[in-house]
Protein backbone atom coordinates (compact mmCIF):
# COMPACT_ATOMS: atom_id res chain seq x y z
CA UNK A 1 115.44 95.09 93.61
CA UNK A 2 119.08 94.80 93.56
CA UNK A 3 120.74 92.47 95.83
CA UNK A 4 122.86 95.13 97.73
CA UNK A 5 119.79 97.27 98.11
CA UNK A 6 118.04 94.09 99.73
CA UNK A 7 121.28 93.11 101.70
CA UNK A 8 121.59 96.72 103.59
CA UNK A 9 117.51 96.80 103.87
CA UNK A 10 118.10 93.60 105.60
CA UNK A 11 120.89 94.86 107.74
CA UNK A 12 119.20 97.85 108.64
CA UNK A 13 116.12 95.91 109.95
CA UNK A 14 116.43 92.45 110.74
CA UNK A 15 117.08 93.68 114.30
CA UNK A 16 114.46 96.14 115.41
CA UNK A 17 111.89 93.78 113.24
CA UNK A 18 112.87 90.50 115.04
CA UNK A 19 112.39 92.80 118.47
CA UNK A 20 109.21 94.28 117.58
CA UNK A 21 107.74 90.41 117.15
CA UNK A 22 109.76 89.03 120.14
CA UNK A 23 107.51 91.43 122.26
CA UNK A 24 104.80 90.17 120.75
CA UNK A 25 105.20 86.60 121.06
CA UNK A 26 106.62 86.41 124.69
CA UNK A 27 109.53 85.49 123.17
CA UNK A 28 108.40 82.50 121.70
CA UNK A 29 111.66 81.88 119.24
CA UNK A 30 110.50 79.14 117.09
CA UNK A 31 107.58 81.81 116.33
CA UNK A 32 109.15 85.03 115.92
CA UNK A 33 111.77 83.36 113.51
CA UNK A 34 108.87 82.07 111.37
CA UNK A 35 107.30 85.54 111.20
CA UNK A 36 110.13 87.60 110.42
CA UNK A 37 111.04 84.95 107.45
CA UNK A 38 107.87 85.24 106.17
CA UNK A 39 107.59 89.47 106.07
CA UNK A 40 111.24 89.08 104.46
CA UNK A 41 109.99 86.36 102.04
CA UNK A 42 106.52 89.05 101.58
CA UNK A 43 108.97 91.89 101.17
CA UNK A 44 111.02 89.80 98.30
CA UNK A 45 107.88 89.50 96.59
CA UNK A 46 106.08 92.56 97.16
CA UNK A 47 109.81 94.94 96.04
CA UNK A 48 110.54 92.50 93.19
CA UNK A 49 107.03 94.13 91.30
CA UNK A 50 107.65 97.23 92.79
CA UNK A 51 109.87 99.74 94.26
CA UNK A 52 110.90 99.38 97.48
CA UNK A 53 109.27 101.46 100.39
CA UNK A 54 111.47 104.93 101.29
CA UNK A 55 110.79 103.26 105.04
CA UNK A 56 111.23 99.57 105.15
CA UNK A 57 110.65 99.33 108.78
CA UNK A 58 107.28 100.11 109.05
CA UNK A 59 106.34 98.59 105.80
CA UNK A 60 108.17 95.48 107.34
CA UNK A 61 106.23 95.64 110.93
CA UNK A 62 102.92 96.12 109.62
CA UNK A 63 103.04 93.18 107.56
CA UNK A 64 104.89 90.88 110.31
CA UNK A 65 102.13 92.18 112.76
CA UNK A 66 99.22 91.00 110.60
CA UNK A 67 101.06 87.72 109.88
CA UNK A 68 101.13 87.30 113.78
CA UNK A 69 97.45 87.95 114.05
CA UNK A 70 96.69 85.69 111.12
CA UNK A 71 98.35 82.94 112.68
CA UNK A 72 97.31 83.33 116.47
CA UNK A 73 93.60 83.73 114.97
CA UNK A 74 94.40 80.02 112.93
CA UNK A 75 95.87 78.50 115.87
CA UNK A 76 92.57 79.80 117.98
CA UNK A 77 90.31 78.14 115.61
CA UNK A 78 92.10 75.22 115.54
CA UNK A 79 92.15 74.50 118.95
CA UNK A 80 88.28 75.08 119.35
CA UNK A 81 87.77 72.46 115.98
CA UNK A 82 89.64 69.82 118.24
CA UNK A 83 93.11 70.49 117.45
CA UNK A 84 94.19 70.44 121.23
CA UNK A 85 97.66 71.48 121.55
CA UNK A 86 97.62 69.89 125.14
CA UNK A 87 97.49 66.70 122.92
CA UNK A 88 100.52 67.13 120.72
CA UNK A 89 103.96 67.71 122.47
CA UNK A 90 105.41 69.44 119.38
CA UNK A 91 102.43 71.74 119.48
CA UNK A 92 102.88 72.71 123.34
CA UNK A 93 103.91 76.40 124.13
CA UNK A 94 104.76 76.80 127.69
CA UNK A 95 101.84 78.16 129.68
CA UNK A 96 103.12 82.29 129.99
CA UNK A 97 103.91 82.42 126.22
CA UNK A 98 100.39 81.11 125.59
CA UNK A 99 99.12 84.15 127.95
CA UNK A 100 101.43 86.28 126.13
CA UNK A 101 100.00 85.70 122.36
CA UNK A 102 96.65 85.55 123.75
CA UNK A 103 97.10 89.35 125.32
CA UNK A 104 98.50 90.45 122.47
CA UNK A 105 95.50 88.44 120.53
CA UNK A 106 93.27 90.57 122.79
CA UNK A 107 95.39 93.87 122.21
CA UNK A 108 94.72 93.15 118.47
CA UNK A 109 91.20 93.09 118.43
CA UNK A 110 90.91 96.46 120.00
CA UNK A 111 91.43 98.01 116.62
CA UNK A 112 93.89 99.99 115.15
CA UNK A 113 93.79 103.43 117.65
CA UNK A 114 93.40 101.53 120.63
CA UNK A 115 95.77 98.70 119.78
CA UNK A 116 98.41 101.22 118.24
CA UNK A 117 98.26 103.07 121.74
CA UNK A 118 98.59 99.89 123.81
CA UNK A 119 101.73 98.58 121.87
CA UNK A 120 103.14 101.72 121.72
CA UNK A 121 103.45 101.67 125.55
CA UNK A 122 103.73 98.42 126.43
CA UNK A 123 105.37 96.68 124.18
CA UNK A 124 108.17 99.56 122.89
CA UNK A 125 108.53 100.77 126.14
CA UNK A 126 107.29 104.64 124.59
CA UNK A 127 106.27 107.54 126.89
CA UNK A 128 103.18 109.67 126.80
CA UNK A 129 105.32 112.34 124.96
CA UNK A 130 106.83 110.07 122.64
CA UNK A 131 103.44 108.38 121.29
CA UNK A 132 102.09 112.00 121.05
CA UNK A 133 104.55 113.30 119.11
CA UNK A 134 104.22 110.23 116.77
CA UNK A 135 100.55 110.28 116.75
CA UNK A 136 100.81 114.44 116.38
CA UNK A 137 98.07 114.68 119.05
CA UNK A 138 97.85 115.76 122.28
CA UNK A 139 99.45 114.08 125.54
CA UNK A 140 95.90 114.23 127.11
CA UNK A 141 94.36 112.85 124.01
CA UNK A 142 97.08 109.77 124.22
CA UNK A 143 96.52 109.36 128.24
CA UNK A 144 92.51 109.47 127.44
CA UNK A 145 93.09 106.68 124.75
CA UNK A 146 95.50 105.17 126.54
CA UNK A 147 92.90 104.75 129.62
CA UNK A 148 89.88 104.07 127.01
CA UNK A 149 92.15 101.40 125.70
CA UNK A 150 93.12 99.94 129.40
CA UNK A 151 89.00 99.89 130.07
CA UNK A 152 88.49 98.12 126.80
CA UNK A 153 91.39 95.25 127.22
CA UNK A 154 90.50 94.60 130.71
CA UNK A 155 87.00 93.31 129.20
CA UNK A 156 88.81 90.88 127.56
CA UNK A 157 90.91 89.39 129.73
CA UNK A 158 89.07 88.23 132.38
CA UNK A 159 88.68 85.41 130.09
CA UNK A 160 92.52 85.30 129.39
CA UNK A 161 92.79 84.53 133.13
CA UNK A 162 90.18 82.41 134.12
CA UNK A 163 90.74 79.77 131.31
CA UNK A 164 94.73 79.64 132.26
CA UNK A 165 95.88 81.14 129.33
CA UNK A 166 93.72 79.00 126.88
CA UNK A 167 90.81 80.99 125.11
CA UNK A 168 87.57 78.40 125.22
């Protein structure tokens, strides 16, 4: 990849990437500047073998996404193997960022429809209309999922909530 074709890739993205995680993380800083190096620093790697994608974006939030899950679902274990983040000051996050990761967490591990649905709503702020036209199905189709969805995360959370933000 040439360097200008990286540097207006960059340019055209950096924003609406660092957004798209920022949602995520409850606008944990440290963390969203840590994922969106990392998807650059996978990008660099990934483009230098191959072509660049015609759509960066996407290419660029799917990978970020998974590198959120990845590390939320590290930080989980480690907690429950003793690594108490109550115990280490650098590792503290402040109590509604915690319940932030841990919904999206949650949103995660409804799977790929259900999740897709979720975030589109939520998190980008996207009507009915506008995640049906993306989707190309129905708007009754997304409200159904979208309720499904609802039904499915609120059997998760309940354990979001009554552990304070900490998963046990």
């Amino acid at each position: 990849m040439v360097e200008h074709e990286w540097s207006s890739i960059y340019r055209e993205t950096i924003r609406p990437l660092y957004g798209y995680i920022a949602r995520r993380t409850g606008g944990n800083r440290e963390l969203t500047e840590d994922i969106v190096q990392e998807a650059y620093l996978r990008a660099l790697n990934t483009w230098h073998s191959k072509k660049s994608p015609d759509s960066p974006l996407p290419w660029l939030k799917f990978v970020a996404r998974n590198i959120l899950i990845d590390c939320l679902r590290y930080k989980k274990r480690e907690s429950k193997a003793g690594c108490d983040p109550d115990s280490n000051p650098g590792l503290q996050t402040p109590r509604d960022e915690t319940r932030s990761l841990d919904l999206f967490l949650s949103i995660a591990s409804l799977g790929g429809k259900r999740a897709k649905i979720i975030e589109a709503f939520y998190y980008e702020g996207m009507s009915i209309r506008e995640i049906a036209r993306e989707l190309a199905i129905s708007e009754r189709a997304v409200e159904g999922r979208l309720t499904r969805a609802r039904l499915a995360l609120k059997t998760l959370l309940p354990n979001i909530a009554a552990n304070g933000g900490k998963n046990e």
